[in-house]
Protein backbone atom coordinates (compact mmCIF):
# COMPACT_ATOMS: atom_id res chain seq x y z
CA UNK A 1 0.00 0.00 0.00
CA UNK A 2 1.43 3.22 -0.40
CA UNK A 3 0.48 6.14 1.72
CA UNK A 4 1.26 10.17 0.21
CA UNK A 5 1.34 12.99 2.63
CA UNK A 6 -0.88 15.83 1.58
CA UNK A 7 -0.60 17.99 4.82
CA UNK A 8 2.11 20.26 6.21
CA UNK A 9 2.41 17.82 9.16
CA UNK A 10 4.11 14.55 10.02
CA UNK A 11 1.86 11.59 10.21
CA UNK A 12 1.98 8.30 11.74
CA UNK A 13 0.45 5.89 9.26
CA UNK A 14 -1.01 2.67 10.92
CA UNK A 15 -2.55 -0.57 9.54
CA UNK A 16 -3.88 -2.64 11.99
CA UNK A 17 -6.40 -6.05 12.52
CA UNK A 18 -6.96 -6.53 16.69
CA UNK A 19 -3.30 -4.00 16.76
CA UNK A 20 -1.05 -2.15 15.24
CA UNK A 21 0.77 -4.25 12.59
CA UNK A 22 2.64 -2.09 10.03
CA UNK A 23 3.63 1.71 10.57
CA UNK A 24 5.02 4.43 9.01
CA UNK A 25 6.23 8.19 9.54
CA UNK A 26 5.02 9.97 6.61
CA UNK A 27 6.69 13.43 5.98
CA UNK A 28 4.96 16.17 4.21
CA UNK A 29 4.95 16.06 0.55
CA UNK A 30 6.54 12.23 0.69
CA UNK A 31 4.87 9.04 -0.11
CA UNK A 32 5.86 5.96 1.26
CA UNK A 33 5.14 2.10 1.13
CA UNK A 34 3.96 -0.20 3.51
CA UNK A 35 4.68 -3.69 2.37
CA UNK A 36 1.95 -6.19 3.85
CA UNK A 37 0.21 -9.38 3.28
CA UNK A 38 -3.26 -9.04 0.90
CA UNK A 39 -5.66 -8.91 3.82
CA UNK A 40 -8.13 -6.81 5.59
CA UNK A 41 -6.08 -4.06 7.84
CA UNK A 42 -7.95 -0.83 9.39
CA UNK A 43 -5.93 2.24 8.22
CA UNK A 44 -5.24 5.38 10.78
CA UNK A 45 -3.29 8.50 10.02
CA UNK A 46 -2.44 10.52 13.09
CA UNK A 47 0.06 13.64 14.03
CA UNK A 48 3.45 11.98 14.25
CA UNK A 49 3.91 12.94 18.24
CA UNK A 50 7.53 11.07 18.28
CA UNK A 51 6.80 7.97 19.02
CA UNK A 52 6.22 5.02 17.34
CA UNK A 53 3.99 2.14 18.34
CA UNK A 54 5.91 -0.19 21.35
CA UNK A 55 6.12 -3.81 21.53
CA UNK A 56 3.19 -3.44 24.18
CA UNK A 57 0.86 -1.79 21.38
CA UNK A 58 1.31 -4.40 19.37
CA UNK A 59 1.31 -7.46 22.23
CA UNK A 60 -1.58 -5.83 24.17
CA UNK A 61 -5.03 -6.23 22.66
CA UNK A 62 -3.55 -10.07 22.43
CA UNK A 63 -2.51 -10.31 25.51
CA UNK A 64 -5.51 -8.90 27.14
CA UNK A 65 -7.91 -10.96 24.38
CA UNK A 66 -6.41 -14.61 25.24
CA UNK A 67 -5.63 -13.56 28.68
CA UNK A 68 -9.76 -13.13 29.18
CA UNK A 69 -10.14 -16.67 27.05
CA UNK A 70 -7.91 -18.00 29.79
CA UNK A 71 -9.50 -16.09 32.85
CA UNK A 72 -13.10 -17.50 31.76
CA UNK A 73 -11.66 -20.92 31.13
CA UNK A 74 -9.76 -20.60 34.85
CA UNK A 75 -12.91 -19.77 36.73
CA UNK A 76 -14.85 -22.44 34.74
CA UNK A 77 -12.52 -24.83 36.18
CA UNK A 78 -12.32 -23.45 39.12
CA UNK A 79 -16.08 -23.75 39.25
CA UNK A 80 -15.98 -27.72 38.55
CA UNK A 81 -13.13 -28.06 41.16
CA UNK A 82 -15.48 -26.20 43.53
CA UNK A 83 -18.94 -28.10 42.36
CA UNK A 84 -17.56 -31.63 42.00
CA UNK A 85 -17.83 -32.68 45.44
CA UNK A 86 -20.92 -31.25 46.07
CA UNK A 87 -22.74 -32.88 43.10
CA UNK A 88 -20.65 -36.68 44.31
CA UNK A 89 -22.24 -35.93 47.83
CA UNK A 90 -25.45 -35.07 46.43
CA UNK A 91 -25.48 -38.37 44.39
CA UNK A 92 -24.49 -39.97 47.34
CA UNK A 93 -26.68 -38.59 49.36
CA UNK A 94 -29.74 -39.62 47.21
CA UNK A 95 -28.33 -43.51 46.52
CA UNK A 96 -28.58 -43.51 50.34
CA UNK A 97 -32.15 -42.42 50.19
CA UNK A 98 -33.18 -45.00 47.75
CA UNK A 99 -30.99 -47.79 49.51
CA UNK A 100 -32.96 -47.27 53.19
């Protein structure tokens, strides 16, 4: 894809899916490229403020996605840990019933 700079400002040009993926400082007047793969990729121009996008930008909306998966997973297990004694005593409970 390539990106030109109409303005009189430097721009941060982003593609991104769930984060950024590609980025580029564009300078006024220049055009540059972004080489990517032929997909689907939200595009954002901003002021260039002097810093580019960190690791974290690009981990976090992973991290924090998968690390939710995980969390609902956990307290479903958790939950069966919790629940799995009370349904065995339950059952037991009732075979006792039926046995007197």
């Amino acid at each position: 894809i390539s990106v030109r700079n109409k303005t009189g400002v430097e721009l941060l040009v982003t593609l991104s899916q769930v984060g950024p993926l590609h980025w580029k400082r564009v300078l006024p007047g220049e055009t540059q490229t972004i080489t990517c793969g032929k997909v689907w990729f939200t595009v954002d121009a901003k002021l260039w403020d002097g810093h580019e996008p960190s690791d974290w930008d690009v981990a976090k909306p992973f991290v924090v996605g998968i690390g939710g998966a995980i969390g609902i997973v956990g307290a479903g297990a958790a939950f069966a840990v919790v629940a799995a004694p009370l349904v065995a005593g339950a059952a037991a409970a009732a075979a006792a019933a039926e046995g007197a």
